[in-house]
Protein backbone atom coordinates (compact mmCIF):
# COMPACT_ATOMS: atom_id res chain seq x y z
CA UNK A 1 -95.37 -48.84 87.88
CA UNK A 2 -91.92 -48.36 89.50
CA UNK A 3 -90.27 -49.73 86.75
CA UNK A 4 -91.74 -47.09 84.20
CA UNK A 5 -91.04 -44.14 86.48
CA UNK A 6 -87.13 -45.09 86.47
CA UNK A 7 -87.65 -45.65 82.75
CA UNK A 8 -88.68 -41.88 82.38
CA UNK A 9 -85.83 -39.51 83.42
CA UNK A 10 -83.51 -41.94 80.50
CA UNK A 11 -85.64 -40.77 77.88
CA UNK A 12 -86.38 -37.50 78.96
CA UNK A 13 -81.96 -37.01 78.88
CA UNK A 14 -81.96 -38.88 75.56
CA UNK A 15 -84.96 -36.75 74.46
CA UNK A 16 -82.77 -33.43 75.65
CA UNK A 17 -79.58 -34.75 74.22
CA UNK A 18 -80.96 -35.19 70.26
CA UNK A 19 -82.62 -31.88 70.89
CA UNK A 20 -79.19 -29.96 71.70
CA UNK A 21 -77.88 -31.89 68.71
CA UNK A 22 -79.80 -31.33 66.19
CA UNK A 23 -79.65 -27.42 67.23
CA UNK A 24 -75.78 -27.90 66.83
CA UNK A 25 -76.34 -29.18 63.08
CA UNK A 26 -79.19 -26.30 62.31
CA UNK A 27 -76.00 -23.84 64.42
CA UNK A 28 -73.42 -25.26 62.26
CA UNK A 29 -75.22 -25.30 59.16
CA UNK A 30 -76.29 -21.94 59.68
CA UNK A 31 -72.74 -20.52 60.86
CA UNK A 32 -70.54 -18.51 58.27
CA UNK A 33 -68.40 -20.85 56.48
CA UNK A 34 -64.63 -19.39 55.51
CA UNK A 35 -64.75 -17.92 52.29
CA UNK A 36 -62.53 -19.46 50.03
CA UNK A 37 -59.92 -17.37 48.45
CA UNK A 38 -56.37 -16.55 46.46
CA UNK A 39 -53.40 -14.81 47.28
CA UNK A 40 -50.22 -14.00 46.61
CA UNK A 41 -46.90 -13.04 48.29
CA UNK A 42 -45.43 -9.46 48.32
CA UNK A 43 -42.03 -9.70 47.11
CA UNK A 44 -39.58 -7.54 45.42
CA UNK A 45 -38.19 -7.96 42.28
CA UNK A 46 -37.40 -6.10 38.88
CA UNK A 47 -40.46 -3.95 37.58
CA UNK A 48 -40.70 -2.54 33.90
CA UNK A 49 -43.20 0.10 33.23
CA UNK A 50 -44.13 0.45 29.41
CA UNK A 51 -46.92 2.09 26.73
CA UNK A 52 -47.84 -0.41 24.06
CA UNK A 53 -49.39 1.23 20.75
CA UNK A 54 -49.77 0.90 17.42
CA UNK A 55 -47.17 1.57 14.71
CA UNK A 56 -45.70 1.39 11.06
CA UNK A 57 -42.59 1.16 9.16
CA UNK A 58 -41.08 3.72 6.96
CA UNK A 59 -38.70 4.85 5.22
CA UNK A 60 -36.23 6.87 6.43
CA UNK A 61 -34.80 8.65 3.79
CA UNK A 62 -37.42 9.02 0.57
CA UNK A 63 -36.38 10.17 -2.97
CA UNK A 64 -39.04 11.82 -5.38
CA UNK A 65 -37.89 11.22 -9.04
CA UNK A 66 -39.28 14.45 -10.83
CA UNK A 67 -37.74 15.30 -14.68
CA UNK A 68 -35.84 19.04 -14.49
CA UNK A 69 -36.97 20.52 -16.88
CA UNK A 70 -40.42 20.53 -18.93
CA UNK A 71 -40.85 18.18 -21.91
CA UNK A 72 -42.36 15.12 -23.39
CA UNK A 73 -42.22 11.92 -20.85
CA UNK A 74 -41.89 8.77 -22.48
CA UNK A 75 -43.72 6.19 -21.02
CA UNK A 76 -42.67 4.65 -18.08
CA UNK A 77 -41.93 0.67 -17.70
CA UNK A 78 -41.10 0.25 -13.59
CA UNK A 79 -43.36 -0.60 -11.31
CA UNK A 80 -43.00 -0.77 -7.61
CA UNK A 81 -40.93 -2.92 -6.19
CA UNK A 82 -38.44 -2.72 -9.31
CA UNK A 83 -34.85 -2.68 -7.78
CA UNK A 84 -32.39 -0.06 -8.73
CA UNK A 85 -28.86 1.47 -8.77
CA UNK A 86 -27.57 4.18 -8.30
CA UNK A 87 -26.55 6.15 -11.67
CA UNK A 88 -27.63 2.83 -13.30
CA UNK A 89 -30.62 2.13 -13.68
CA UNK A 90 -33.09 4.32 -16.44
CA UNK A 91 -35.35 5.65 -14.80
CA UNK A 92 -37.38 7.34 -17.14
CA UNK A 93 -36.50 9.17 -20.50
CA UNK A 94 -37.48 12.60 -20.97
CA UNK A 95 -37.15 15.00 -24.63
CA UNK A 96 -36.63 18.35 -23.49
CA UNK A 97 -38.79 20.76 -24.76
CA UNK A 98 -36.81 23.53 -27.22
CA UNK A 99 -35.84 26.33 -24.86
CA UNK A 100 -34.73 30.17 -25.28
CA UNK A 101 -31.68 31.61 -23.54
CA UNK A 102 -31.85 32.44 -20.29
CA UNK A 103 -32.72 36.10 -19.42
CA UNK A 104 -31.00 37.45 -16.23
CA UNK A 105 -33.22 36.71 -13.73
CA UNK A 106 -33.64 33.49 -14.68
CA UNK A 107 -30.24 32.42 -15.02
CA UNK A 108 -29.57 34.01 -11.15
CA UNK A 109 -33.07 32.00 -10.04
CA UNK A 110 -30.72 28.64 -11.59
CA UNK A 111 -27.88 30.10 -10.07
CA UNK A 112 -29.49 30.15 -7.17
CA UNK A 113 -30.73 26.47 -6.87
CA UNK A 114 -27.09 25.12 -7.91
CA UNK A 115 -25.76 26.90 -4.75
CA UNK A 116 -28.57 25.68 -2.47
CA UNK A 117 -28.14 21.84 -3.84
CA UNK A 118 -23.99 21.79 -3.46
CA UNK A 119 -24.66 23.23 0.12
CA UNK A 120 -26.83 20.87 1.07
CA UNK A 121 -24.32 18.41 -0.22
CA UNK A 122 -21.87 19.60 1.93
CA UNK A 123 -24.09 19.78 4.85
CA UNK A 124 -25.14 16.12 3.88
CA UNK A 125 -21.16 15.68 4.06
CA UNK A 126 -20.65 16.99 7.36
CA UNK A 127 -23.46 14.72 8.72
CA UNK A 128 -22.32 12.02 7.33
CA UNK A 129 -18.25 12.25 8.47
CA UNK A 130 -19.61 12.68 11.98
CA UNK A 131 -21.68 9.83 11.88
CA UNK A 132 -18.57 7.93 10.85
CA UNK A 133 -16.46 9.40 13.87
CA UNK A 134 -19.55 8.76 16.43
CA UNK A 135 -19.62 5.16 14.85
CA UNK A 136 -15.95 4.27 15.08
CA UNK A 137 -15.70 5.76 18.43
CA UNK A 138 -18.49 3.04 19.86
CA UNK A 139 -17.26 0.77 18.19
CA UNK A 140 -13.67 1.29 20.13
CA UNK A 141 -15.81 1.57 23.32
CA UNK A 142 -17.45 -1.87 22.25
CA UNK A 143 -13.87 -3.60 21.56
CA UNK A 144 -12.98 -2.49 25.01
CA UNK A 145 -16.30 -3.02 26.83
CA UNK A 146 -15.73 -7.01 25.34
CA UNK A 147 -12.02 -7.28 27.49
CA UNK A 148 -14.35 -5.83 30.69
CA UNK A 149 -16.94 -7.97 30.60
CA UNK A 150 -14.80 -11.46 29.88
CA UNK A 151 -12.98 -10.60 33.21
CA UNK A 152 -16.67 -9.32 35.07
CA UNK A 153 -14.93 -5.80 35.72
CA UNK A 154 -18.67 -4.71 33.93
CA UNK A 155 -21.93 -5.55 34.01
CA UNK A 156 -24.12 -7.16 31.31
CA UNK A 157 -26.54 -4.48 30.84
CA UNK A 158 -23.33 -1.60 30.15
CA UNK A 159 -22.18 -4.08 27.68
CA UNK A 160 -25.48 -4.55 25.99
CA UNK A 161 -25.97 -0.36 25.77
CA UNK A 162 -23.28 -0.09 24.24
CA UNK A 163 -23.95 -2.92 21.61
CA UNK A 164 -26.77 -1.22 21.15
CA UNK A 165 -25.10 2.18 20.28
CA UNK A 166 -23.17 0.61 17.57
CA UNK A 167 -26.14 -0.72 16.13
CA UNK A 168 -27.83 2.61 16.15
CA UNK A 169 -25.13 4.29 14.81
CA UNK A 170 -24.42 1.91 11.99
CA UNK A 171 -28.16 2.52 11.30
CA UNK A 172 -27.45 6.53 11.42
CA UNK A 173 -24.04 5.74 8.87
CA UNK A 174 -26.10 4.29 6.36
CA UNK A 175 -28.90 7.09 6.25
CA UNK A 176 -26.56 9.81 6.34
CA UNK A 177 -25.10 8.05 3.10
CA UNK A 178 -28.14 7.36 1.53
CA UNK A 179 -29.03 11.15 1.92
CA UNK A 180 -26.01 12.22 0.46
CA UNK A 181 -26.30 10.56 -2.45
CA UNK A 182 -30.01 12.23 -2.78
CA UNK A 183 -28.03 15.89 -1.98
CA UNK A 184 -25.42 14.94 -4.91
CA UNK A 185 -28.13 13.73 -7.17
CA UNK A 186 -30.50 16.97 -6.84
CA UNK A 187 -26.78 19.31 -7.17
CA UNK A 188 -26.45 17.76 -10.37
CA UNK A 189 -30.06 17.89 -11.75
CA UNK A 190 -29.57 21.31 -10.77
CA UNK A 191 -26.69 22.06 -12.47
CA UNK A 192 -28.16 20.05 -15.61
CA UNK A 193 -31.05 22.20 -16.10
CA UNK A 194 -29.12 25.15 -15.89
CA UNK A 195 -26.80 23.51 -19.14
CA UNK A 196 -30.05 22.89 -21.01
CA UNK A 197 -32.02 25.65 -20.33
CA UNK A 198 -28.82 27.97 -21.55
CA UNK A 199 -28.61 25.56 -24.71
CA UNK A 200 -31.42 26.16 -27.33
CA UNK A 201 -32.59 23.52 -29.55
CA UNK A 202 -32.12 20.49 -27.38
CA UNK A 203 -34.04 17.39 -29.00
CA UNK A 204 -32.84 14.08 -27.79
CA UNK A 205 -34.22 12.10 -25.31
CA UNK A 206 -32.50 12.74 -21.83
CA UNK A 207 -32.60 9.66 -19.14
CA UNK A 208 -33.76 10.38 -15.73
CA UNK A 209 -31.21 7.57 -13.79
CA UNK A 210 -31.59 6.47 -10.12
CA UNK A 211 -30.18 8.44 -7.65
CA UNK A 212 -29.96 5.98 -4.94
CA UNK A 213 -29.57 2.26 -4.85
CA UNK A 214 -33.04 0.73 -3.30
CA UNK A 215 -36.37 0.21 -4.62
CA UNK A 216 -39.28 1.61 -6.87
CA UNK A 217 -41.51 2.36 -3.81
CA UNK A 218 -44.54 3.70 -5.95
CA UNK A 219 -44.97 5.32 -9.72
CA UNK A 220 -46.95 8.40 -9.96
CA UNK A 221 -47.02 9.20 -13.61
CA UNK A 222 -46.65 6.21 -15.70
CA UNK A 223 -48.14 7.18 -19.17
CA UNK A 224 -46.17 8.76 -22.10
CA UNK A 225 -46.99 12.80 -21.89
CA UNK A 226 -45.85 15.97 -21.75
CA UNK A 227 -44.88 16.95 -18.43
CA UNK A 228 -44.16 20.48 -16.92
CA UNK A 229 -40.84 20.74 -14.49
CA UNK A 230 -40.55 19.22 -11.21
CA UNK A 231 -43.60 16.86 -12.14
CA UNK A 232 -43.19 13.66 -9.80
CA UNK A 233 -42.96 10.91 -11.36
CA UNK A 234 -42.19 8.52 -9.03
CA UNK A 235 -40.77 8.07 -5.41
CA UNK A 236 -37.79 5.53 -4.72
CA UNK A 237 -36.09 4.45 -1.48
CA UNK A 238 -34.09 1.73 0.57
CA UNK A 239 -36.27 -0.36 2.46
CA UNK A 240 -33.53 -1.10 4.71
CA UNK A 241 -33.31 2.32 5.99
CA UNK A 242 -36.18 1.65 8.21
CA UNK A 243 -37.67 3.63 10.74
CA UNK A 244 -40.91 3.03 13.45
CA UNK A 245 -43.14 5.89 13.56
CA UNK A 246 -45.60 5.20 16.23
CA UNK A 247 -48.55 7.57 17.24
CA UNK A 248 -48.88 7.59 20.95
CA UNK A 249 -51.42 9.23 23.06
CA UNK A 250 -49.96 12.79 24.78
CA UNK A 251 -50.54 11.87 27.85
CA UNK A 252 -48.32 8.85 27.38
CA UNK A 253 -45.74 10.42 24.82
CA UNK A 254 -44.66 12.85 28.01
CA UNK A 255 -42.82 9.84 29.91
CA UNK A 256 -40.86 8.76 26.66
CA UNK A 257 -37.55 10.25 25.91
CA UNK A 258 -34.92 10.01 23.84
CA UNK A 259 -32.89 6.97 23.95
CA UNK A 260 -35.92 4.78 25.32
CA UNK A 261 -35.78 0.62 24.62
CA UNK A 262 -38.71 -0.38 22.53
CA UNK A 263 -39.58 -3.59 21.79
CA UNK A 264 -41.33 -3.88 18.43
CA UNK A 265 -43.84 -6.88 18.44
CA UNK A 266 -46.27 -8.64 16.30
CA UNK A 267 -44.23 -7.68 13.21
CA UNK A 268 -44.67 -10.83 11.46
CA UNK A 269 -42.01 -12.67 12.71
CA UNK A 270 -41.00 -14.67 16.01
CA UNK A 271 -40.06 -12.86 18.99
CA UNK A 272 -39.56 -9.11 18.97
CA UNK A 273 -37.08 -6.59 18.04
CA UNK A 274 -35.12 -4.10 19.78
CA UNK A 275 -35.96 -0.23 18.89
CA UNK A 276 -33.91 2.90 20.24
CA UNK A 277 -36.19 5.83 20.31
CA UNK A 278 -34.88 8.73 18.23
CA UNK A 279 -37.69 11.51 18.44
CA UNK A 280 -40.63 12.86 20.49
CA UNK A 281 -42.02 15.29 17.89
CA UNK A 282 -42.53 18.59 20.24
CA UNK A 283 -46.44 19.15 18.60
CA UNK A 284 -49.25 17.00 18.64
CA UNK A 285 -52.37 16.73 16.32
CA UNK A 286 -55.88 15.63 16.63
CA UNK A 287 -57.29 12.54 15.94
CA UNK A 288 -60.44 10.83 15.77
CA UNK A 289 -60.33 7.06 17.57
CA UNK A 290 -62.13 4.48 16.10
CA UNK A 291 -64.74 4.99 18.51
CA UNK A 292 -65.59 8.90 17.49
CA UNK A 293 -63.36 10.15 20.27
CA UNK A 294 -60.83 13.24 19.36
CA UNK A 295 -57.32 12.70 20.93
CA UNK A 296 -54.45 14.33 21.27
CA UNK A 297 -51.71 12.17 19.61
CA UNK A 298 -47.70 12.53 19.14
CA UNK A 299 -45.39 10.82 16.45
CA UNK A 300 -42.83 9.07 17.93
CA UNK A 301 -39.52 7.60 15.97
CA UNK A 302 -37.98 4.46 16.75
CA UNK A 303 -34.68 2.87 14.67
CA UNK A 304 -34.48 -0.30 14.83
CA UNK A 305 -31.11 -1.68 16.80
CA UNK A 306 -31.73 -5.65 15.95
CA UNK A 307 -31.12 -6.76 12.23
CA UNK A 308 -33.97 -8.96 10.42
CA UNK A 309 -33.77 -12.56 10.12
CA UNK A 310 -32.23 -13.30 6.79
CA UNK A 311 -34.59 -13.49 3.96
CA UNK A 312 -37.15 -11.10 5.91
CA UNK A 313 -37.45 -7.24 5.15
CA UNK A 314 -40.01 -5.19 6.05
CA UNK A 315 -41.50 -3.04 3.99
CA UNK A 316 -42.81 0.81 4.24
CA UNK A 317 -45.97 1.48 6.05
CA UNK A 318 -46.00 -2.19 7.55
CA UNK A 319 -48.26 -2.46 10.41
CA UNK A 320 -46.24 -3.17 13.97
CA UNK A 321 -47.13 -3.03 17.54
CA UNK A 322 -44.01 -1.10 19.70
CA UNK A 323 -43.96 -1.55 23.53
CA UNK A 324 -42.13 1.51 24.42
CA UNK A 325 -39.87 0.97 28.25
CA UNK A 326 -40.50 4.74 30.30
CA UNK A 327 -39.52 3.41 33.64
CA UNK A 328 -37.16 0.30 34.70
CA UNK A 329 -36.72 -0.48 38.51
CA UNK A 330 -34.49 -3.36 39.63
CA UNK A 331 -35.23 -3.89 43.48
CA UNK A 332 -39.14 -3.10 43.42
CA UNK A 333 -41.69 -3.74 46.28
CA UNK A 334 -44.78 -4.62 43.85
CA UNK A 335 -48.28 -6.23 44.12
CA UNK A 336 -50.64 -7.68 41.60
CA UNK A 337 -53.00 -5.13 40.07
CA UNK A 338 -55.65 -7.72 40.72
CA UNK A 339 -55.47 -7.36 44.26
CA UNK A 340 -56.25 -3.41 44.20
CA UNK A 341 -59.55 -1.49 44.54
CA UNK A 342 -60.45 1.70 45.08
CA UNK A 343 -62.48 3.03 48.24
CA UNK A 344 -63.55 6.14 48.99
CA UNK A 345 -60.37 7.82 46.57
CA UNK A 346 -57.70 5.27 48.06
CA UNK A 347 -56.22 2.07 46.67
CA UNK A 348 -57.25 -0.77 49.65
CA UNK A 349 -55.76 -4.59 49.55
CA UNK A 350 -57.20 -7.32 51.71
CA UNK A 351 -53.78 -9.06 54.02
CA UNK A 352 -54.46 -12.48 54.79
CA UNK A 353 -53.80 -12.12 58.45
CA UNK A 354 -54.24 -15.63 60.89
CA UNK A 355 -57.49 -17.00 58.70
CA UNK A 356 -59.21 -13.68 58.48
CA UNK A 357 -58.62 -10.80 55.61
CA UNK A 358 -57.94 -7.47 57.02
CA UNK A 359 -58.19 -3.74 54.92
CA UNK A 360 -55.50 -2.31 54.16
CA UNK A 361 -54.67 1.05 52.76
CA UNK A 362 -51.95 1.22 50.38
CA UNK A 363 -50.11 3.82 48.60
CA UNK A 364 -49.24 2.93 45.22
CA UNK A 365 -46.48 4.21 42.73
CA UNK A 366 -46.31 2.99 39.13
CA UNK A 367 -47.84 0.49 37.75
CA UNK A 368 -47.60 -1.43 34.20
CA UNK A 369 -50.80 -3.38 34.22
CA UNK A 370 -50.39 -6.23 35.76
CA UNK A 371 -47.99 -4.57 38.98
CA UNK A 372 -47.99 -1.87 41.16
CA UNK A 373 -45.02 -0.11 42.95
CA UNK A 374 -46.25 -0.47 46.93
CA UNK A 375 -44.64 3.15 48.57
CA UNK A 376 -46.34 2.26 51.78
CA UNK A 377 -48.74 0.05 53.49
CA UNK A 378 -48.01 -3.43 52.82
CA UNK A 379 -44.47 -5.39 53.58
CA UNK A 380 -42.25 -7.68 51.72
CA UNK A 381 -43.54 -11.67 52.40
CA UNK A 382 -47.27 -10.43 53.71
CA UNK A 383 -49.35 -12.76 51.82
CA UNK A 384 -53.04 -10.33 49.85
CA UNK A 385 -55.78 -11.47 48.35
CA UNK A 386 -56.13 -11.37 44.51
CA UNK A 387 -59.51 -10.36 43.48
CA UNK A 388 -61.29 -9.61 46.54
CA UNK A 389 -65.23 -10.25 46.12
CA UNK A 390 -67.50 -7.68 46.88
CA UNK A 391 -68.54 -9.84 49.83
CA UNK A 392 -65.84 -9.80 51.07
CA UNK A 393 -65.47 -7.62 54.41
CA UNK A 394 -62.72 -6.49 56.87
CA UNK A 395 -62.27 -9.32 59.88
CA UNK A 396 -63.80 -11.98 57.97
CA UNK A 397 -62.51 -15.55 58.09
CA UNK A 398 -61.32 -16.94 54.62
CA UNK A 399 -59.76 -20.08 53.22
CA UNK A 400 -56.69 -19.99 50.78
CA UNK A 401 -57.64 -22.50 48.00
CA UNK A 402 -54.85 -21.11 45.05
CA UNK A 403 -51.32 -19.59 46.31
CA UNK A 404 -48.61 -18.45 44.05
């Protein structure tokens, strides 16, 4: 009997000490376990904002190929893509139809056109000659841009503006040319009808040659008729007078200017190529998405500063995608998009903070998608969380299981 009553008070302890125990499992199965999560570091660095649309090549400078006077078209044997030369290659042949002397009016109405053709060739002139001077002077600026930089007395990015200036410009020579040539083709058209219209009885064939050196681009009238003056017949260009016209929404196409970097992309070759923007057109126009939505959209122009790879030309109204630069900071506080949310009209960020995330409110500047500028509430090396659940609450304890 003794002997069981000192047995007792053992198992009652052991008895008490499984019972506390297996509360402390059922306590610490039951207790909030860290939730696990990723972050990244605030740091500074360069920050690019940019609007990405779609876009399509075109020609510059366009000729339309129409006979001067009326008559019988014989029938015509390009097609497009035919190359050409300038005061070379037949066109087309036209017979003149038998015409009476020109009464007063009519001869001052010709009169009239041969002025307005030889001043647009001299405007096309002027353009021209100061394209030349604006070209040779960057290219001076380049020449002495190439002595700075080999001695580090400028910086890599002047150097590369002002590469890209000549590039532009030689772009600009060779479409003030081109339209020059159109100018002195239409003067002498001009000036040709005037010759045959005053000269009855005409009745050979006349051929309609090239007025620029390029391509066939697309034949409108190809079959042997009798055509009425200023008919088109076809329309002719250089495909290496190339321009980007992209159509981007208004509310984007007010932060692009003139002069803006754009990157043209998925053009069919490797990499991308650099684009100078030329023109914001000042109106928009309406269009319907493919969704049924109207929108207000703007034509942009873009020249292209980077040359093809040889053996690759683009062609007019070839689909492109341009990624057009509107903001460029070098020294840039910025966090991950994916670590903003809005609350309550604010942009919030969870800080990883001694095991436990803590709210933040942060005031955020520009942002390209995948950063944001921080103006105010987070520093540089605080470490947020990327992605936050919706679990995920202000004080709670958390577990970093990715870091970048």
């Amino acid at each position: 009997m003794n002997t069981t009553r000192k047995r007792r008070p053992w198992r009652t302890l052991v008895l008490t000490l499984a019972a506390l125990a297996l509360a402390a499992l059922i306590v610490a199965g039951l207790w909030p376990k860290p939730l696990p999560v990723q972050t990244r570091t605030i740091s500074r660095g360069p920050m690019t904002v940019s609007v990405t649309e779609e876009g399509k090549t075109r020609i510059r400078s366009r000729y339309l190929v129409y006979p001067p006077t009326a008559g019988f078209l014989q029938r015509v044997g390009l097609r497009a893509g035919a190359r050409i030369e300038a005061g070379k290659t037949v066109l087309a042949e036209l017979t003149p139809e038998p015409a009476a002397f020109l009464d007063p009016r009519m001869r001052a109405e010709a009169l009239a056109r041969i002025d307005a053709a030889e001043a647009a060739v001299k405007a096309r002139l002027a353009e021209a000659r100061r394209t030349d001077a604006s070209l040779e002077l960057a290219r001076t600026e380049l020449r002495r841009m190439d002595a700075l930089l080999a001695s580090g007395a400028v910086a890599r990015q002047e150097w590369d503006r002002a590469e890209n200036q000549v590039r532009v410009l030689e772009r600009g020579a060779q479409a003030a040319s081109f339209a020059l040539q159109v100018a002195e083709h239409e003067a002498g058209a001009a000036r040709a009808a005037l010759t045959r219209a005053a000269t009855p009885g005409h009745g050979e064939t006349v051929p309609i040659l090239a007025p620029v050196d390029g391509y066939v681009l697309s034949v409108m009238e190809e079959n042997a008729r009798a055509v009425a003056a200023s008919t088109p017949i076809m329309e002719v260009g250089d495909p290496n007078d190339l321009e980007i016209e992209i159509e981007l929404l208004s509310t984007d196409a007010v932060a692009v200017t003139p002069g803006a970097l754009a990157l043209i992309e998925h053009w069919g070759g490797e990499g991308s190529l650099r684009a100078t923007v030329t023109v914001v057109e000042p109106g928009g126009f309406t269009k319907v998405s493919a969704i049924g939505v109207e929108e207000q959209r703007v034509k942009v122009r873009a020249e292209l500063a980077d040359a093809l790879p040889d053996g690759v030309m683009l062609g007019d109204r070839y689909g492109v995608q341009a990624r057009i630069v509107t903001w460029q900071g070098e020294n840039v506080l910025q966090v991950p998009t994916g670590a903003l949310f809005r609350r309550g009209g604010e942009w919030m960020a969870f800080v990883l903070e001694g095991g436990k995330a803590v709210l933040r409110t942060v005031d955020v500047g520009r942002e390209n998608g995948l950063e944001a500028e921080v103006r105010d509430g987070l520093k540089e090396g605080e470490r947020v969380i990327l992605h936050p659940p919706d679990t995920l609450a202000d004080g709670m304890r958390v577990r970093e299981e990715g870091r970048r």
